[in-house]
N, C-alpha and C. Protein backbone atom coordinates (compact mmCIF):
# COMPACT_ATOMS: atom_id res chain seq x y z
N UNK A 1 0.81 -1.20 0.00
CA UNK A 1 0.00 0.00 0.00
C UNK A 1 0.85 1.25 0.00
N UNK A 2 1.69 1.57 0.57
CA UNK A 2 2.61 2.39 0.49
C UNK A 2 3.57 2.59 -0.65
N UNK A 3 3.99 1.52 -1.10
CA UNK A 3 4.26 1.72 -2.85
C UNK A 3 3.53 2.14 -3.36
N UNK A 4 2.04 1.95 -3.44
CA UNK A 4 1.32 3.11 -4.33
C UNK A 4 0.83 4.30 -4.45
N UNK A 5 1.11 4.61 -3.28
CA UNK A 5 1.05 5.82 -2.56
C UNK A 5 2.69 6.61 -3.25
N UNK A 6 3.09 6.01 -2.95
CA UNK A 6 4.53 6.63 -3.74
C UNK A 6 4.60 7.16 -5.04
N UNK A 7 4.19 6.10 -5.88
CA UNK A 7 4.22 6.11 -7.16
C UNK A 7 3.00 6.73 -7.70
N UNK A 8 2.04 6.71 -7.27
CA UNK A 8 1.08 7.48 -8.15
C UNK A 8 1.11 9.20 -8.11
N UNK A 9 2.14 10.12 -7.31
CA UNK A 9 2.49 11.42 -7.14
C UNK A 9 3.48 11.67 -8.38
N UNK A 10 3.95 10.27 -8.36
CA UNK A 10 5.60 10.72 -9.18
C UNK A 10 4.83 10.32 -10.50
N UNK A 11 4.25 9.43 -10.80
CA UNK A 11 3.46 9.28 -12.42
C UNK A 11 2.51 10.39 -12.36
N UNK A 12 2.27 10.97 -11.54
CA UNK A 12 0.87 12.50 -12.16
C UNK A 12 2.11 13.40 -12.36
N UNK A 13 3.34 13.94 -11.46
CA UNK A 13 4.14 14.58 -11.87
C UNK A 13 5.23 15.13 -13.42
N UNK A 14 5.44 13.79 -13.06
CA UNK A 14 6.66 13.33 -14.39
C UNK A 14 5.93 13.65 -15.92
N UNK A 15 4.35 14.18 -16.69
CA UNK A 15 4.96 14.64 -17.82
C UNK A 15 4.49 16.20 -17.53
N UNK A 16 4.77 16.58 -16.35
CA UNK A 16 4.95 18.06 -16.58
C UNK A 16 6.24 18.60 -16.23
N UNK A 17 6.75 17.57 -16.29
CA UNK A 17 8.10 17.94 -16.08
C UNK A 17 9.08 18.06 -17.28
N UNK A 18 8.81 17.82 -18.10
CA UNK A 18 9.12 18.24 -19.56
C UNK A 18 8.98 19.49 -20.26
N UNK A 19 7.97 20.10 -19.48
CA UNK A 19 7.12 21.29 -20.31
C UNK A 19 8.29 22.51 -20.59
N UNK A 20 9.05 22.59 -19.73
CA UNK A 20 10.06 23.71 -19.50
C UNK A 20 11.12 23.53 -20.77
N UNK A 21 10.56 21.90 -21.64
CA UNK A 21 12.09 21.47 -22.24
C UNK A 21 11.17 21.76 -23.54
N UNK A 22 11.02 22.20 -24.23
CA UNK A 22 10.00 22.66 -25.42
C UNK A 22 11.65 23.22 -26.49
N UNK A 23 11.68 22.57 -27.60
CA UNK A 23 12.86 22.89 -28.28
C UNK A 23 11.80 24.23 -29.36
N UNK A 24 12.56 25.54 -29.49
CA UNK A 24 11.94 26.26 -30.47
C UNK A 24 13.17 26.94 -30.98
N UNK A 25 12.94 26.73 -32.70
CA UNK A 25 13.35 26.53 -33.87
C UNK A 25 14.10 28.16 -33.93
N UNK A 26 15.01 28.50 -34.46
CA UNK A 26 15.31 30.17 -34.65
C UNK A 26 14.78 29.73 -36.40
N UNK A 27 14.44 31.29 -36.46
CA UNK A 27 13.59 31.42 -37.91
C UNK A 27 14.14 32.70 -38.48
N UNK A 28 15.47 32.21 -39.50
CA UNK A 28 16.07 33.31 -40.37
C UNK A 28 15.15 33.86 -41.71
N UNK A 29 15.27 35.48 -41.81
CA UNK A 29 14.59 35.42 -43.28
C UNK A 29 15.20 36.74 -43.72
N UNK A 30 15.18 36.60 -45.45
CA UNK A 30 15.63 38.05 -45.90
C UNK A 30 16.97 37.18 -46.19
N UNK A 31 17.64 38.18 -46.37
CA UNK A 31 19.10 38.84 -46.97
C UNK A 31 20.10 38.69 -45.78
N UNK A 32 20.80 38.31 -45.36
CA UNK A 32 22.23 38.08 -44.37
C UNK A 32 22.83 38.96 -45.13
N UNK A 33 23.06 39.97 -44.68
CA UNK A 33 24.80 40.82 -45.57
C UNK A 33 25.23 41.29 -44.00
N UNK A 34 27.11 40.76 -44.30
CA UNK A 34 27.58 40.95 -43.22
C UNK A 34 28.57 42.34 -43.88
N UNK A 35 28.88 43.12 -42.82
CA UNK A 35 29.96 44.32 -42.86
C UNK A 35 31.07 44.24 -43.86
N UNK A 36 31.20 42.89 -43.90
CA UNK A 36 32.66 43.33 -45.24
C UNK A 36 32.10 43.56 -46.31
N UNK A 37 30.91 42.62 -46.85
CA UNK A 37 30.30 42.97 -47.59
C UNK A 37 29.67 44.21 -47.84
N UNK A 38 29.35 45.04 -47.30
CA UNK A 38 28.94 46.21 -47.06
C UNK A 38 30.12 47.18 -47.49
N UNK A 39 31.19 46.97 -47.07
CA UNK A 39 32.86 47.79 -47.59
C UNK A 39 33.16 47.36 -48.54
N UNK A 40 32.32 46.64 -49.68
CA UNK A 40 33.15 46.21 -50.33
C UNK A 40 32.41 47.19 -51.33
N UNK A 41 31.14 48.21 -51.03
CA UNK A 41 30.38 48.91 -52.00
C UNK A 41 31.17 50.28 -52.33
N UNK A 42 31.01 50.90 -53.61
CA UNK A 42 31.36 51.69 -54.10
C UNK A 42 30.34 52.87 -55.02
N UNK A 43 30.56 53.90 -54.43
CA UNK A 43 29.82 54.73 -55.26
C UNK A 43 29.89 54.97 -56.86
N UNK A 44 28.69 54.43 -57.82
CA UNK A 44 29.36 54.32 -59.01
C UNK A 44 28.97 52.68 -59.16
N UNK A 45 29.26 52.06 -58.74
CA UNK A 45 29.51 50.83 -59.22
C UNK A 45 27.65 50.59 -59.80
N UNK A 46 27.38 49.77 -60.57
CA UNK A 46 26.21 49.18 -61.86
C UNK A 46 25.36 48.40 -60.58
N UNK A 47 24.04 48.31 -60.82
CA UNK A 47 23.17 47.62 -60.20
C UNK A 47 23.22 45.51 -60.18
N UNK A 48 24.19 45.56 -61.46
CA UNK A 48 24.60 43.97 -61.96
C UNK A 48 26.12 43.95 -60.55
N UNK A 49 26.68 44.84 -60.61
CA UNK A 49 28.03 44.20 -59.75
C UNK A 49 26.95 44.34 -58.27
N UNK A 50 26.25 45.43 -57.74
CA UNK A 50 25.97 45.19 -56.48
C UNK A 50 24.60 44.42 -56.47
N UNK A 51 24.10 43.61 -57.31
CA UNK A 51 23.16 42.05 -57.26
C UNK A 51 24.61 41.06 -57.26
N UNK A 52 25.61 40.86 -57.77
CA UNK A 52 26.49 40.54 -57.53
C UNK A 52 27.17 40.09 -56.33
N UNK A 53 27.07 40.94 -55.44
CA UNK A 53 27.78 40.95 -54.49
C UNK A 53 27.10 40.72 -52.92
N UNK A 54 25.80 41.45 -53.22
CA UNK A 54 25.03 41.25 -52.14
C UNK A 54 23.84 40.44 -52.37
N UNK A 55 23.46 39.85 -54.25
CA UNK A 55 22.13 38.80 -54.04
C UNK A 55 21.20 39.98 -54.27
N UNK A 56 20.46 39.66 -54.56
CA UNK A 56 18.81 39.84 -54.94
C UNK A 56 18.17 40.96 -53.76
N UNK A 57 17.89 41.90 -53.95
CA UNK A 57 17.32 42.66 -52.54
C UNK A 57 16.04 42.30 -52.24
N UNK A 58 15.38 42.55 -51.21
CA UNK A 58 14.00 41.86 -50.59
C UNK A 58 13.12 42.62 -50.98
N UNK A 59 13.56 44.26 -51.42
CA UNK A 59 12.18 45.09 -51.59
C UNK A 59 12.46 45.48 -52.82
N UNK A 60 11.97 45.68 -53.54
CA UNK A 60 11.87 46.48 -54.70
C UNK A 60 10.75 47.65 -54.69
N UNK A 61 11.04 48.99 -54.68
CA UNK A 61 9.84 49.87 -54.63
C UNK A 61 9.30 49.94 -55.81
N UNK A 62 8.10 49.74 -56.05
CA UNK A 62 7.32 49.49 -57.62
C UNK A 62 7.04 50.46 -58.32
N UNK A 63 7.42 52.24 -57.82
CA UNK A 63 7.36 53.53 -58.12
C UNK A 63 8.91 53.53 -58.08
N UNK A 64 9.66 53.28 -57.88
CA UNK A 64 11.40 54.35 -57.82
C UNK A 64 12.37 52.59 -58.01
N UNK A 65 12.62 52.20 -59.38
CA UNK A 65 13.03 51.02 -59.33
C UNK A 65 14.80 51.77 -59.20
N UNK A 66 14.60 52.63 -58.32
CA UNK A 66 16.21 53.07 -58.41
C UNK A 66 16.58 53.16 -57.21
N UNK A 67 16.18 52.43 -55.89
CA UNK A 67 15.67 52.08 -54.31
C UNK A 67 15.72 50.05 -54.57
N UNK A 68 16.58 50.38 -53.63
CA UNK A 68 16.24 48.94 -53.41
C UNK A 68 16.84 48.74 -51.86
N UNK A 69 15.98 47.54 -51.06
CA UNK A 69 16.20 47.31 -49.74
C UNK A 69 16.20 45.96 -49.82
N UNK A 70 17.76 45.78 -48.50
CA UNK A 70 18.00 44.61 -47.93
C UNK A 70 17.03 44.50 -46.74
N UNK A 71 16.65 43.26 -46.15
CA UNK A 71 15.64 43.39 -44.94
C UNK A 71 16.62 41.69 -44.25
N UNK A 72 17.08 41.80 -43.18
CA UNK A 72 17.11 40.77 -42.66
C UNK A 72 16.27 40.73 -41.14
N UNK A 73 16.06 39.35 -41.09
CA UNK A 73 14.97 39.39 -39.68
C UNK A 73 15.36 37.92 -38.90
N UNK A 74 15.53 38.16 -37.97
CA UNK A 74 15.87 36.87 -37.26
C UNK A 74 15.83 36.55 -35.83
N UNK A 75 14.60 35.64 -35.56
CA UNK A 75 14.17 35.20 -34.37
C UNK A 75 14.11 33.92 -34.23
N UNK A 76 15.37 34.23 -32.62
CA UNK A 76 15.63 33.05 -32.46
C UNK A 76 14.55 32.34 -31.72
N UNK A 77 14.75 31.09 -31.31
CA UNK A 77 14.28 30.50 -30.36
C UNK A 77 13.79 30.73 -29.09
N UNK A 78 14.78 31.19 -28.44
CA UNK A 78 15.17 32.08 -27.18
C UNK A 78 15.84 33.09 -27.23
N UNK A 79 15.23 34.33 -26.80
CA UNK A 79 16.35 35.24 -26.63
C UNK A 79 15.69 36.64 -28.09
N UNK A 80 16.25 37.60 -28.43
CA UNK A 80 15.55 38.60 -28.43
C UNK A 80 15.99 39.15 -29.96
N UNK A 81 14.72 39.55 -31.17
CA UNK A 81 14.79 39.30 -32.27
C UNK A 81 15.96 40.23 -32.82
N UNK A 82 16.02 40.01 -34.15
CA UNK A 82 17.37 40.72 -34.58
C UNK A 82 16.66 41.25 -36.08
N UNK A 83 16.93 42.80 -36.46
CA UNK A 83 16.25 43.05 -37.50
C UNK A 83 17.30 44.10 -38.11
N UNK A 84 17.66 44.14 -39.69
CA UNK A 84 18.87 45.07 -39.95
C UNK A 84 17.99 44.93 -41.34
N UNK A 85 18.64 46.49 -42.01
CA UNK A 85 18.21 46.82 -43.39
C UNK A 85 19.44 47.78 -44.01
N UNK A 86 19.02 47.68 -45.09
CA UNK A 86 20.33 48.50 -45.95
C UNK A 86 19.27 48.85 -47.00
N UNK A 87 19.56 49.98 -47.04
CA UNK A 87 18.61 50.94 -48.33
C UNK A 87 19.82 51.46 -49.38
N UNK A 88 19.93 50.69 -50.91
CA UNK A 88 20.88 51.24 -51.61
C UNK A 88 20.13 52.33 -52.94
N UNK A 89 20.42 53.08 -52.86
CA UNK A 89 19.66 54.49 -53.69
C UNK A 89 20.87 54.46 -55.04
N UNK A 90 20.10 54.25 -56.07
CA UNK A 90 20.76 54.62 -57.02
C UNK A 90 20.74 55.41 -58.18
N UNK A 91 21.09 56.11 -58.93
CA UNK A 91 20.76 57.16 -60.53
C UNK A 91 21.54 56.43 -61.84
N UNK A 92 20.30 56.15 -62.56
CA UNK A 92 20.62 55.98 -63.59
C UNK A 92 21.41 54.25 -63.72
N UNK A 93 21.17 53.64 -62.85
CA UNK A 93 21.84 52.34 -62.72
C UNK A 93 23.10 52.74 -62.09
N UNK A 94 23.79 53.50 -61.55
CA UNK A 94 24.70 53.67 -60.49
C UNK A 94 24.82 54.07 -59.27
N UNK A 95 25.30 53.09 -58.42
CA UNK A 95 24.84 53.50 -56.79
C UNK A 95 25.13 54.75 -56.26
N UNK A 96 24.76 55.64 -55.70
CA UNK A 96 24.66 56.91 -55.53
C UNK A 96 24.79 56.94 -53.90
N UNK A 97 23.74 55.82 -53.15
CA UNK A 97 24.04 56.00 -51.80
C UNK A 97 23.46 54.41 -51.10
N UNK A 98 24.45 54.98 -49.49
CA UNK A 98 23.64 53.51 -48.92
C UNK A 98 23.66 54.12 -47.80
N UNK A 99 22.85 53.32 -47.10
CA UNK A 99 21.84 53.91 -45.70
C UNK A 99 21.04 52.75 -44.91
N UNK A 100 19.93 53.01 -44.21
CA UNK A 100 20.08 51.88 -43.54
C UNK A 100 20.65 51.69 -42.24
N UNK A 101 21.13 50.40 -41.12
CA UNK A 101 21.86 50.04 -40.18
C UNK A 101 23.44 49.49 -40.54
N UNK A 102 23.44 49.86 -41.50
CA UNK A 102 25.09 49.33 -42.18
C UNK A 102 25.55 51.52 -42.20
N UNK A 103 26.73 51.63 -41.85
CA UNK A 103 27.35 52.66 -42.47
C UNK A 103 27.93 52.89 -43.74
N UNK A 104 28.10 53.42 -44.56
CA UNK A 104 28.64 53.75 -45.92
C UNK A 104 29.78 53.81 -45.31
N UNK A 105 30.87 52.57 -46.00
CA UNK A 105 32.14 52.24 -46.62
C UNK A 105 32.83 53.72 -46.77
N UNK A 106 34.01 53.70 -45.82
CA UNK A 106 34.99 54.64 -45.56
C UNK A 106 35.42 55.36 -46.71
N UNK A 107 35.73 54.03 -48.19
CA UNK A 107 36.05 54.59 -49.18
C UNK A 107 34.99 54.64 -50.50
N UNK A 108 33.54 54.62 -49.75
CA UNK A 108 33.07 54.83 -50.66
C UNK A 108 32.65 56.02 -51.90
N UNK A 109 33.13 56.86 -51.23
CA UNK A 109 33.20 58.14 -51.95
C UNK A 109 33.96 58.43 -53.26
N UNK A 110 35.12 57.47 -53.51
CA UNK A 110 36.09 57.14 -54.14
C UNK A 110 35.66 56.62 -55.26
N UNK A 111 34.63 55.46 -55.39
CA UNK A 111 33.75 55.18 -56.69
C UNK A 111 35.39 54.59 -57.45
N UNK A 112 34.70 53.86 -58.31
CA UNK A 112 35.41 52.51 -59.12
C UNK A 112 36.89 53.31 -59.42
């Protein structure tokens, strides 16, 4: 009688004792461009070398196809989301400016 008395606390217990262990997934999206990449831009340079270099941008504005935005977004599992953008402005098919959470490249002023 006392064995069951034992055991029937620890079997109602034991599957809430898991609950705390819940595995959740981090969920990347968008564009990853890291900082070198970012120095590696030049004022001047063609809309083909900077798809080149940085991939496909996430936004295209459907009024000013001379705007284009990186969007990265990333939430992890645990712990607290992460969101960065780069806005590259360009004339005439040549990059003119970049903006955004990335700084414009030390030598970008310098152009090809």
């Amino acid at each position: 009688m006392q064995l069951k008395t034992l055991i029937l606390p620890i079997m109602l217990t034991l599957p809430l004792m898991g609950c705390g262990l819940v595995y959740k997934i981090d969920i990347p999206q968008g564009n990853y461009i890291e900082a070198k990449q970012v120095d590696q831009l030049r004022r001047g340079m063609s809309q083909e070398q900077v798809r080149f270099l940085l991939g496909n941008p996430m936004s295209l504005d459907s009024f000013n196809h001379e705007r284009w935005v990186y969007l990265y977004y990333f939430k992890p599992g645990r712990g607290e989301v992460e969101q960065k953008q780069l806005v590259l402005e360009f004339n005439n098919g040549a990059l003119m400016s970049v903006g955004g959470d990335y700084p414009a490249p030390i030598d970008f002023a310098q152009g090809l």
